[in-house]
PDB file of N, CA and C in Angstrom:
ATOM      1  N   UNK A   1      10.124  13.947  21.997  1.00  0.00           N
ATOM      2  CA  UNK A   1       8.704  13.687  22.169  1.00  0.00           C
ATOM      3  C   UNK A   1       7.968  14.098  20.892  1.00  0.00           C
ATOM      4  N   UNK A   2       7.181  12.931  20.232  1.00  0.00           N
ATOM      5  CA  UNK A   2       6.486  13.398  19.155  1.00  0.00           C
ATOM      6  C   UNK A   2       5.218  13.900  19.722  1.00  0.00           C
ATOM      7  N   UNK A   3       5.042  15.020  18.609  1.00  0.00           N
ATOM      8  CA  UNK A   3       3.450  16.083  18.753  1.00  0.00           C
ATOM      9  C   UNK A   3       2.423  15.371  18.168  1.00  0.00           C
ATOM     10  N   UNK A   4       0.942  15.417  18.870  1.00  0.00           N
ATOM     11  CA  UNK A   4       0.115  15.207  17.650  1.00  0.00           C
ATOM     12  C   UNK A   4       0.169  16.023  16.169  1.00  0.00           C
ATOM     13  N   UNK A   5       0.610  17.038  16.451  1.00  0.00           N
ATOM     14  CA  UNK A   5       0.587  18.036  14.613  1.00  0.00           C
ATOM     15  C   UNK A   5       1.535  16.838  13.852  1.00  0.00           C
ATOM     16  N   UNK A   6       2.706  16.304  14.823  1.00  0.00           N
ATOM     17  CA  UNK A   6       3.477  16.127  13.824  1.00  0.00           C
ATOM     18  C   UNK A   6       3.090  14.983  13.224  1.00  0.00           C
ATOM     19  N   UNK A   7       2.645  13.825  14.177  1.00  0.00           N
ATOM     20  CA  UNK A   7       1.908  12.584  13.349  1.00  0.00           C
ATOM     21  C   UNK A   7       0.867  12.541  12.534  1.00  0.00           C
ATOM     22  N   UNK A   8      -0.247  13.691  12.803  1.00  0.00           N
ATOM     23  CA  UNK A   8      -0.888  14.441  11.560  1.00  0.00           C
ATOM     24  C   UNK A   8      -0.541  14.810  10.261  1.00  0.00           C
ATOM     25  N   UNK A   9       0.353  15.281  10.216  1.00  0.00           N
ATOM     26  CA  UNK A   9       1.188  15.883   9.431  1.00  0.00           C
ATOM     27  C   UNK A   9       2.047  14.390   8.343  1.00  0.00           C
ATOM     28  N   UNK A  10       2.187  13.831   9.422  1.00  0.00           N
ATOM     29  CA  UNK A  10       3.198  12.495   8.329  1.00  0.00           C
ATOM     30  C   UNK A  10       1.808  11.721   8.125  1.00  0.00           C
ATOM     31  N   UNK A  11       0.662  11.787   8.677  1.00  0.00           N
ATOM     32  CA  UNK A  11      -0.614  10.395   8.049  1.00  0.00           C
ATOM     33  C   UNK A  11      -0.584  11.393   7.178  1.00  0.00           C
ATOM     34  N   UNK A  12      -1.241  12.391   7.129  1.00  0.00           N
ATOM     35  CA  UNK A  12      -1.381  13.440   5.989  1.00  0.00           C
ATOM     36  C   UNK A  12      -0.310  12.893   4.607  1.00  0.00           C
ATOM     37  N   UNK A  13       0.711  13.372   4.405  1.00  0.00           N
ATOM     38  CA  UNK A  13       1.825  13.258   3.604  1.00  0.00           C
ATOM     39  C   UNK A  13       1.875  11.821   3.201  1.00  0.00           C
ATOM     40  N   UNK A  14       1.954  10.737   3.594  1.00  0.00           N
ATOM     41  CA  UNK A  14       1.420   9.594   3.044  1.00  0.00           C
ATOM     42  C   UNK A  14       0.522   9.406   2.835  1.00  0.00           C
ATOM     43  N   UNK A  15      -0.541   9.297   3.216  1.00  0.00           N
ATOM     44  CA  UNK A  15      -1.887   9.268   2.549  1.00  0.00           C
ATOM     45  C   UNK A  15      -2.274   9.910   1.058  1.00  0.00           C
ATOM     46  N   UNK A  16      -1.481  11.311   1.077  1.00  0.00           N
ATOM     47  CA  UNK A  16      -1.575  11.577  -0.052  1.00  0.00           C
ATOM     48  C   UNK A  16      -0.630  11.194  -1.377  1.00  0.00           C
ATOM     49  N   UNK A  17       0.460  10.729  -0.572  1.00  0.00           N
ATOM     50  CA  UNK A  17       1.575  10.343  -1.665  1.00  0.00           C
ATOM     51  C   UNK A  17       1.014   8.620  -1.887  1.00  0.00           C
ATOM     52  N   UNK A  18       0.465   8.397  -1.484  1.00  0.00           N
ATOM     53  CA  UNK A  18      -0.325   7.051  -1.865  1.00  0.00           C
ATOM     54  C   UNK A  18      -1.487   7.115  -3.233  1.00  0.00           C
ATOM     55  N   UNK A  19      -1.938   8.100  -2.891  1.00  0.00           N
ATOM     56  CA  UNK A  19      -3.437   8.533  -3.481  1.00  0.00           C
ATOM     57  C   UNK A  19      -2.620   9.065  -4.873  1.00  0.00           C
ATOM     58  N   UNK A  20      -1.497   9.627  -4.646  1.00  0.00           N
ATOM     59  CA  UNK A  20      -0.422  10.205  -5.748  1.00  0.00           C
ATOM     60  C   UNK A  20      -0.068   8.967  -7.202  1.00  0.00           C
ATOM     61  N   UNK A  21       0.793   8.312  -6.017  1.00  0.00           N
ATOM     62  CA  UNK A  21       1.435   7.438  -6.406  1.00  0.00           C
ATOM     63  C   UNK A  21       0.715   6.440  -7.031  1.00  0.00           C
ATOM     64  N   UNK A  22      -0.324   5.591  -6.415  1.00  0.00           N
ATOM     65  CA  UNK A  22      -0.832   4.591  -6.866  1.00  0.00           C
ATOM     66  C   UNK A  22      -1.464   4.691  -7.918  1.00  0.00           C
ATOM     67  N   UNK A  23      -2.438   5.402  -8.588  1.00  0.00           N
ATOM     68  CA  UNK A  23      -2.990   5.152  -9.695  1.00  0.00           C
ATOM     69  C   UNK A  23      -1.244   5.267 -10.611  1.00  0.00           C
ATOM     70  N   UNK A  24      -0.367   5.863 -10.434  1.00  0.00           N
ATOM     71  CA  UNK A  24       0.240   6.039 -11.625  1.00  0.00           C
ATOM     72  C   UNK A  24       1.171   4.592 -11.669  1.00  0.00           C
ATOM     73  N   UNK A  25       1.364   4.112 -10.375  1.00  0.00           N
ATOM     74  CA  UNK A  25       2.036   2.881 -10.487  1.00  0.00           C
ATOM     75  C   UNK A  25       0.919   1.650 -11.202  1.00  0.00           C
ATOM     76  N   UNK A  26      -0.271   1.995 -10.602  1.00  0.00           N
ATOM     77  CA  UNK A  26      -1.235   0.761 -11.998  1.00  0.00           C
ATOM     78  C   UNK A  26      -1.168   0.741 -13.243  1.00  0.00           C
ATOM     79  N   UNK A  27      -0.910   2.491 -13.387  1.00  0.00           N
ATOM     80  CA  UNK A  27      -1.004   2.701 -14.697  1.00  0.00           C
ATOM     81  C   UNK A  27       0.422   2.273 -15.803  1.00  0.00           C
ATOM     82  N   UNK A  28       1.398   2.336 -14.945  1.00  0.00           N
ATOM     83  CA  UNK A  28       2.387   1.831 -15.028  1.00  0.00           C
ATOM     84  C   UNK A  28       2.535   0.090 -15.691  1.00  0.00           C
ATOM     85  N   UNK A  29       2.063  -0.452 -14.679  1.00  0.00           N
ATOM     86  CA  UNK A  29       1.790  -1.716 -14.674  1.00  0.00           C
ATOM     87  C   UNK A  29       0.914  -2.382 -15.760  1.00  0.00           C
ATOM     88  N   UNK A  30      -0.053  -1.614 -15.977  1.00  0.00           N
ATOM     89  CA  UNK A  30      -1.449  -1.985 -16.896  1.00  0.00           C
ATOM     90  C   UNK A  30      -0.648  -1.601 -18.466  1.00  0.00           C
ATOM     91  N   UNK A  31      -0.263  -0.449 -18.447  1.00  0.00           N
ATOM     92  CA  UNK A  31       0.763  -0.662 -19.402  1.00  0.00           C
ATOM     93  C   UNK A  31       1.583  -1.500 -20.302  1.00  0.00           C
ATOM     94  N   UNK A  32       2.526  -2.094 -19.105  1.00  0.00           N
ATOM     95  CA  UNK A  32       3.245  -3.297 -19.544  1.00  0.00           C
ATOM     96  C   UNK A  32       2.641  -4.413 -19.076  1.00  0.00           C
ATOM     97  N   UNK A  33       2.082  -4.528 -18.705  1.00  0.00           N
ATOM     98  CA  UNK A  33       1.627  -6.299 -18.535  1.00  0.00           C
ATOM     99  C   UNK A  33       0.106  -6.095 -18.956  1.00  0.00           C
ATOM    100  N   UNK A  34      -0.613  -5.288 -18.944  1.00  0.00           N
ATOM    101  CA  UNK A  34      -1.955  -5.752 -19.406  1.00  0.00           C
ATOM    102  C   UNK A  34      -2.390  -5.227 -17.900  1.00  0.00           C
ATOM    103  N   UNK A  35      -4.151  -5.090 -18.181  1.00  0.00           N
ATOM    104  CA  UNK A  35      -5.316  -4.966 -16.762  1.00  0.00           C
ATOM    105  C   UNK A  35      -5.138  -6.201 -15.466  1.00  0.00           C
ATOM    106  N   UNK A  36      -4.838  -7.452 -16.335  1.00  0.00           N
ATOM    107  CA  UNK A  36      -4.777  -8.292 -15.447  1.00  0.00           C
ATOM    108  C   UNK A  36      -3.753  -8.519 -14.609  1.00  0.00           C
ATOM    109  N   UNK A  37      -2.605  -7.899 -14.693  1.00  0.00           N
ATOM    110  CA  UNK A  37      -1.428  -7.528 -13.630  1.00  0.00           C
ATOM    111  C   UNK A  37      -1.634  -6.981 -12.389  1.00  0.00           C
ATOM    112  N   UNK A  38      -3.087  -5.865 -13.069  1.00  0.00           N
ATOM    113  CA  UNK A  38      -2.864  -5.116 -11.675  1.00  0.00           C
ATOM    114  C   UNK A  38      -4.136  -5.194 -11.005  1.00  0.00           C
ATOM    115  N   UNK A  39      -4.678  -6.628 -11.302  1.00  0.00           N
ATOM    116  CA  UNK A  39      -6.207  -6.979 -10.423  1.00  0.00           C
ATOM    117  C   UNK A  39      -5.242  -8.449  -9.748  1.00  0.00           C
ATOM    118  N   UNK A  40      -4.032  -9.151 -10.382  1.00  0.00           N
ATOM    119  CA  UNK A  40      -3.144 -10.018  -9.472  1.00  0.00           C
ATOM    120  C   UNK A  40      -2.499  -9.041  -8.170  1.00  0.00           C
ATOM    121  N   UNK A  41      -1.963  -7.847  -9.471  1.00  0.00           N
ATOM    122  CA  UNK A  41      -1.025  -7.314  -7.685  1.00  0.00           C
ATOM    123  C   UNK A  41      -1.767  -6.282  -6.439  1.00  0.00           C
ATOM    124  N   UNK A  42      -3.214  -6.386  -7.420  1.00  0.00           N
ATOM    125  CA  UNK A  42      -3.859  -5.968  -6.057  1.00  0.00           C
ATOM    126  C   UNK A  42      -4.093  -6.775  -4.818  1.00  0.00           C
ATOM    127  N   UNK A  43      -4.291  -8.013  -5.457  1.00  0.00           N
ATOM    128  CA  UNK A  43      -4.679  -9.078  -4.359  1.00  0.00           C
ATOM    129  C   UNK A  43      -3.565  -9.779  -4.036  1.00  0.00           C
ATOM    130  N   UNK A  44      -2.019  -9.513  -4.211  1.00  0.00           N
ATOM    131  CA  UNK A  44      -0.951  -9.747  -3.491  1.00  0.00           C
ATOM    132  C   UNK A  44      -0.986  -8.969  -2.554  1.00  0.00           C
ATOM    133  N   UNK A  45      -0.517  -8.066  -2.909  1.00  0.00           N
ATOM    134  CA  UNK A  45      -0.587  -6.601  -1.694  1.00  0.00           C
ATOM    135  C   UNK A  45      -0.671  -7.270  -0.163  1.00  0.00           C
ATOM    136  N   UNK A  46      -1.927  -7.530   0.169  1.00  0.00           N
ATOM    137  CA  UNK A  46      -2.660  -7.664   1.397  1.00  0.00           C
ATOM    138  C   UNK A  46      -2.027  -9.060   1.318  1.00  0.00           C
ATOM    139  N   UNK A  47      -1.423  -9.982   0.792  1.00  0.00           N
ATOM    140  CA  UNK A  47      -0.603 -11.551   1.368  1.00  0.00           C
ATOM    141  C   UNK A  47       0.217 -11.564   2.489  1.00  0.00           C
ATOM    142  N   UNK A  48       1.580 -10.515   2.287  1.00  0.00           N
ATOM    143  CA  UNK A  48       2.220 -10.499   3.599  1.00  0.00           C
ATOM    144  C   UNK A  48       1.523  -9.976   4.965  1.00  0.00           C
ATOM    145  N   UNK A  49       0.645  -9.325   4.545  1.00  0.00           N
ATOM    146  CA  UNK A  49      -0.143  -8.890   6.526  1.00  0.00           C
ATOM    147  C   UNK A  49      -0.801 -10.454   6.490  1.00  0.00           C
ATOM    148  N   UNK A  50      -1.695 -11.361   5.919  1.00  0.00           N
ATOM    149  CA  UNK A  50      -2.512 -11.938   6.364  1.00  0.00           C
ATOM    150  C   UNK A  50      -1.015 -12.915   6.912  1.00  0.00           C
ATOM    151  N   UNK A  51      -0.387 -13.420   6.411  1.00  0.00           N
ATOM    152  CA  UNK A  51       1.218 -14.364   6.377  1.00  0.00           C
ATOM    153  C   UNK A  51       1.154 -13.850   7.777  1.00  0.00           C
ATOM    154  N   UNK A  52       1.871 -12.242   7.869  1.00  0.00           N
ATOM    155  CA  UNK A  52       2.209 -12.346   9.128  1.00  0.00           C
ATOM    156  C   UNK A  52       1.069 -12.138  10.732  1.00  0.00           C
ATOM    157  N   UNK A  53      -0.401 -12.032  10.174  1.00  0.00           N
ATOM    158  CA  UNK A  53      -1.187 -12.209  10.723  1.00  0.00           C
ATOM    159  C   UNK A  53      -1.587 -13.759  11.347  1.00  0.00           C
ATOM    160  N   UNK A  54      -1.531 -14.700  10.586  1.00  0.00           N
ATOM    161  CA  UNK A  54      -1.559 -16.088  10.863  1.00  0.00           C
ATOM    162  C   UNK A  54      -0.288 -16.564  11.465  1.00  0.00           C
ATOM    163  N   UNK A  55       1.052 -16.330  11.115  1.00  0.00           N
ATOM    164  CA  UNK A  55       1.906 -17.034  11.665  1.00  0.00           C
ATOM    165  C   UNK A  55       3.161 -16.092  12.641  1.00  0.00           C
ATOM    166  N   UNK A  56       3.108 -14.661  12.173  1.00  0.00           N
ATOM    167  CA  UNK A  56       3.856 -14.009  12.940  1.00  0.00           C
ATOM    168  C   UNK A  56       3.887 -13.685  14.121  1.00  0.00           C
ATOM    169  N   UNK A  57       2.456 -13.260  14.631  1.00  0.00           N
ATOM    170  CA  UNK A  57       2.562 -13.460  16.352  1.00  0.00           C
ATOM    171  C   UNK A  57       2.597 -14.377  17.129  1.00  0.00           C
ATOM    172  N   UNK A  58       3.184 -13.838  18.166  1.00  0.00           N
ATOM    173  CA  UNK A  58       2.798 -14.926  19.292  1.00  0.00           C
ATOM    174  C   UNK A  58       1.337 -14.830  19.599  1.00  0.00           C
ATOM    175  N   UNK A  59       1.386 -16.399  19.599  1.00  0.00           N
ATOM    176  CA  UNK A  59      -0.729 -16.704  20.103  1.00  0.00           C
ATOM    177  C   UNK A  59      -0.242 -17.123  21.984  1.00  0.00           C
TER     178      UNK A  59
END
């Protein structure tokens, strides 16, 4: 049986390893490809939810 502490605890820990991670992966990116890499792979990102928003459930 999961606890609320414990699902607290893991949004916590991702949330921050996001907040971690991401600027350094743009920075990463902006790096080698230029600013405009990472204003494309921002607006990939969110493609597969809308994909599986439109065609993945059952209607």
């Amino acid at each position: 049986m999961i606890k609320k502490g414990e699902v607290f605890g893991f949004n916590f820990l991702t949330g921050h390893a996001g907040m971690a991670l991401g600027p350094f992966a743009a920075g990463a990116l902006s790096g080698w490809f230029g600013y405009q890499a990472v204003i494309v792979a921002s607006g990939l990102i969110p493609f597969p939810l809308i994909v599986y928003l439109n065609y993945g459930r059952k209607k």
